[in-house]
Protein backbone atom coordinates (compact mmCIF):
# COMPACT_ATOMS: atom_id res chain seq x y z
CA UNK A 1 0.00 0.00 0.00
CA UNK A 2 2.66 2.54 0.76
CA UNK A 3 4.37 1.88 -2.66
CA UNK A 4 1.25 2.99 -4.31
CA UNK A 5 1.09 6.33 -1.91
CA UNK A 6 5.00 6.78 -2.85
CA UNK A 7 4.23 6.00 -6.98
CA UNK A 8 0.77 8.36 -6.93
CA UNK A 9 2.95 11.35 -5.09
CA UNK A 10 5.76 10.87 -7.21
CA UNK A 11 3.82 10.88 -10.59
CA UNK A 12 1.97 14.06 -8.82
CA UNK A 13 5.56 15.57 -8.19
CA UNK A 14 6.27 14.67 -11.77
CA UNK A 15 3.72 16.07 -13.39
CA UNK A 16 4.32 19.04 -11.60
CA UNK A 17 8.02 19.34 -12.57
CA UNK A 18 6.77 19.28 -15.83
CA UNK A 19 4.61 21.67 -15.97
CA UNK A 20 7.26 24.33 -14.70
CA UNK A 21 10.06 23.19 -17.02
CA UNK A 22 7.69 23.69 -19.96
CA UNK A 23 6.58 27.29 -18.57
CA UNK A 24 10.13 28.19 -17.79
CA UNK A 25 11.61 26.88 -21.20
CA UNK A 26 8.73 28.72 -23.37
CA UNK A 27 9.44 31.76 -22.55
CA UNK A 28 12.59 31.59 -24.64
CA UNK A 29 11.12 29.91 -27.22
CA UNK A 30 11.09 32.84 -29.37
CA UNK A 31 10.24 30.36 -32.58
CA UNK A 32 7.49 28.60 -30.97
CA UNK A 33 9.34 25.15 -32.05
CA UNK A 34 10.16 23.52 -28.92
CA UNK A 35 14.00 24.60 -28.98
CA UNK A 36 15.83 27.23 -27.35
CA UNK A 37 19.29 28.75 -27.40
CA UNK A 38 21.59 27.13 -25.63
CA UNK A 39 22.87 30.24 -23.98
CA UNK A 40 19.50 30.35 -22.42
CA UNK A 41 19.59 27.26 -20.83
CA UNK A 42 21.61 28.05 -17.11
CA UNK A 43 18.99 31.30 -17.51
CA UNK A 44 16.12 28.24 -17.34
CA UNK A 45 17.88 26.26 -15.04
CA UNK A 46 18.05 28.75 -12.47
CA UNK A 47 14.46 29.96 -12.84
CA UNK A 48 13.83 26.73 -11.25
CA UNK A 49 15.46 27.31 -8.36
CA UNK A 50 18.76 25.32 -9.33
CA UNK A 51 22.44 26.94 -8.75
CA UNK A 52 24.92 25.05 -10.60
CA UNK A 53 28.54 26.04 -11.16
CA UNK A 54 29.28 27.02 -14.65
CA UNK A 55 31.16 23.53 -14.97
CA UNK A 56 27.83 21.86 -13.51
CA UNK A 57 25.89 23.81 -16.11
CA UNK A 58 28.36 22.79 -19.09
CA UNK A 59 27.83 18.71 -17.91
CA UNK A 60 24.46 19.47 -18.11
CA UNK A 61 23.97 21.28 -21.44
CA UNK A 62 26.47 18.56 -22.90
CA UNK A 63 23.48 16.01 -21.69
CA UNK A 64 20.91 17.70 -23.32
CA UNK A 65 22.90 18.98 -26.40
CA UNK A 66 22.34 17.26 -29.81
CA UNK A 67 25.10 14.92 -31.43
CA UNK A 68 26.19 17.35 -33.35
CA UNK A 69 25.54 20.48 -31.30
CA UNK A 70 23.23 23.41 -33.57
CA UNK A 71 23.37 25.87 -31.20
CA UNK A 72 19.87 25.14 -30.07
CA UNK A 73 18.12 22.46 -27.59
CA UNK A 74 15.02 20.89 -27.97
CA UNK A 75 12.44 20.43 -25.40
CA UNK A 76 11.76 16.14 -25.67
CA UNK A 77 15.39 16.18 -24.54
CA UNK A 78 15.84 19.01 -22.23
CA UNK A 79 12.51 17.41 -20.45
CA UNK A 80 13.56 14.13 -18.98
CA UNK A 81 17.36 15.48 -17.73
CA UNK A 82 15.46 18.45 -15.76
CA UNK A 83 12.92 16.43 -14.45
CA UNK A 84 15.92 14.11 -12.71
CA UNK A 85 17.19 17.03 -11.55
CA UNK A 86 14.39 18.78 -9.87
CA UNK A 87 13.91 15.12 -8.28
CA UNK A 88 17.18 14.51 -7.21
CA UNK A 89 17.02 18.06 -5.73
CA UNK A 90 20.70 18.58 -7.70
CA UNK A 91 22.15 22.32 -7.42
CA UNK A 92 20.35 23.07 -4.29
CA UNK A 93 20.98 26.74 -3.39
CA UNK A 94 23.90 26.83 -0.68
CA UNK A 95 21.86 27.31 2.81
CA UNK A 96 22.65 30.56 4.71
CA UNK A 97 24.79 29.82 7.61
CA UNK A 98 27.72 28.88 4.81
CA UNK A 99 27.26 31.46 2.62
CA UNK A 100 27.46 34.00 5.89
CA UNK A 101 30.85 32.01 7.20
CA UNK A 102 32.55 32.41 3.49
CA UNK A 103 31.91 36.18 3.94
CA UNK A 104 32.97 36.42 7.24
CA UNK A 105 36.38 34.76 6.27
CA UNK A 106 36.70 37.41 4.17
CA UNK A 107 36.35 39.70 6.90
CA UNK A 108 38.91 38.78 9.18
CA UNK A 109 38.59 42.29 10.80
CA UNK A 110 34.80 41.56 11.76
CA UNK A 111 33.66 44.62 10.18
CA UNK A 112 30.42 42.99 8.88
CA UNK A 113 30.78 44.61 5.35
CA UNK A 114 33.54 44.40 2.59
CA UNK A 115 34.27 47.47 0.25
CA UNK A 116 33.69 47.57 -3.27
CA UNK A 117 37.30 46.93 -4.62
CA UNK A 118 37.47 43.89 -1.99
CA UNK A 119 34.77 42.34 -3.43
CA UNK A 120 35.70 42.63 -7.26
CA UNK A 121 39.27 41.52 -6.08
CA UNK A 122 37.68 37.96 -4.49
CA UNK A 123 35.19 37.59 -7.10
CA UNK A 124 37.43 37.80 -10.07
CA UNK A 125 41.24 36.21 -8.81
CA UNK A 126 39.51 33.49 -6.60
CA UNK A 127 38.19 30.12 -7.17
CA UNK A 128 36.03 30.24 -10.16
CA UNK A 129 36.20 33.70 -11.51
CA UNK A 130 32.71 35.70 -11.91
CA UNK A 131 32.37 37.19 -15.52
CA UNK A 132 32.11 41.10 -16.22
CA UNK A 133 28.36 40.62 -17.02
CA UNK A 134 27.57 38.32 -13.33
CA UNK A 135 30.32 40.78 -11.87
CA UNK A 136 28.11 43.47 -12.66
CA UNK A 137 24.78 41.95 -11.56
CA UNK A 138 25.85 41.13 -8.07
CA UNK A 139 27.52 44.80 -7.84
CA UNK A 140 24.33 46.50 -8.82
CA UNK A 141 22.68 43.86 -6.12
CA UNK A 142 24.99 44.01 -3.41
CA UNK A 143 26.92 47.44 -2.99
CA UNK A 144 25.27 49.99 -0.85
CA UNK A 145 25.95 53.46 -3.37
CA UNK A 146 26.45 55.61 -0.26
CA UNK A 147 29.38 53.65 1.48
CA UNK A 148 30.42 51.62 -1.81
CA UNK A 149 30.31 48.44 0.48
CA UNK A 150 29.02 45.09 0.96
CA UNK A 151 27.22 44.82 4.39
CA UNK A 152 27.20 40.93 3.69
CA UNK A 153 24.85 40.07 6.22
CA UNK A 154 21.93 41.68 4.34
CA UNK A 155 22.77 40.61 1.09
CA UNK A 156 22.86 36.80 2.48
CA UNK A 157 20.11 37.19 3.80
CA UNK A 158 18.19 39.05 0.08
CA UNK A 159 20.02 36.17 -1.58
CA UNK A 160 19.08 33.12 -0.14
CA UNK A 161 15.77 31.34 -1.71
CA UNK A 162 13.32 30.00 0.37
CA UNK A 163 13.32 26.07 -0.16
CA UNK A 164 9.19 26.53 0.57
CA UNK A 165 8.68 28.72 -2.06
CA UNK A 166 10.69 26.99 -4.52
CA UNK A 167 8.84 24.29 -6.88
């Protein structure tokens, strides 16, 4: 009996995946055929509430990419991969608490905020290096124009998704 309960809530989940990977992917279906450009695709990805690393999001377009790759990806295969994901709950958002310690090691002064030029400095010569374009973004997010800083804290805090409201 439980196996049925699992199987009916599963196909429920399912279904419901499905739904929101077709909404998310039409909107960039600019030809109305059921493909999309593959520069668009970590754009869909993340409207559902997935972060993956820009190697995570290469594995993944290389799953959903044709043979011989057109520059485009079609929805029948773009379907099944996302729906595993979504399930397997892959490129969860990193929960607050961690992103708040990274900052603070940053910080080693405690000040609770990091200026401007700090920030571009970490973001660009450490680990994986943000572009100019995501650079931007998370500037335009994140630095408070009167003190050209950080105050971390906040931003965590504005950044983090809600694992309720997601899906």
């Amino acid at each position: 009996m439980a196996d049925n309960k699992e199987r009916e809530h599963s196909e429920i989940e399912v279904a419901e995946f499905h739904k929101k990977i077709k909404e998310a992917f039409e909107v960039f279906d600019h030809e109305l055929n059921n493909t999309v450009d593959v520069r668009e695709i970590g754009t869909i990805v993340r409207s559902l509430g997935c972060c993956p690393s820009e190697g995570e999001l290469h594995h993944l377009i290389a799953e959903v990419e044709e043979e011989e790759p057109t520059g485009y990806i079609r929805f029948e295969k773009f379907l099944p991969v996302m729906t595993n994901v979504l399930l397997e709950r892959r490129y969860r958002p990193i929960p607050e608490d961690i992103l708040l310690r990274a900052f603070e090691v940053l910080d080693p002064l405690k000040r609770g905020f990091l200026s401007k030029e700090e920030l571009i400095k970490y973001m660009t010569e450490e680990g994986e290096p943000f572009s100019q374009e995501e650079m931007e973004e998370m500037l335009s997010a994140a630095i408070d124009p009167e003190s050209n800083t950080i105050h971390y804290k906040d931003y965590v805090t504005m950044m983090v998704i809600d694992e309720n409201e997601t899906l």
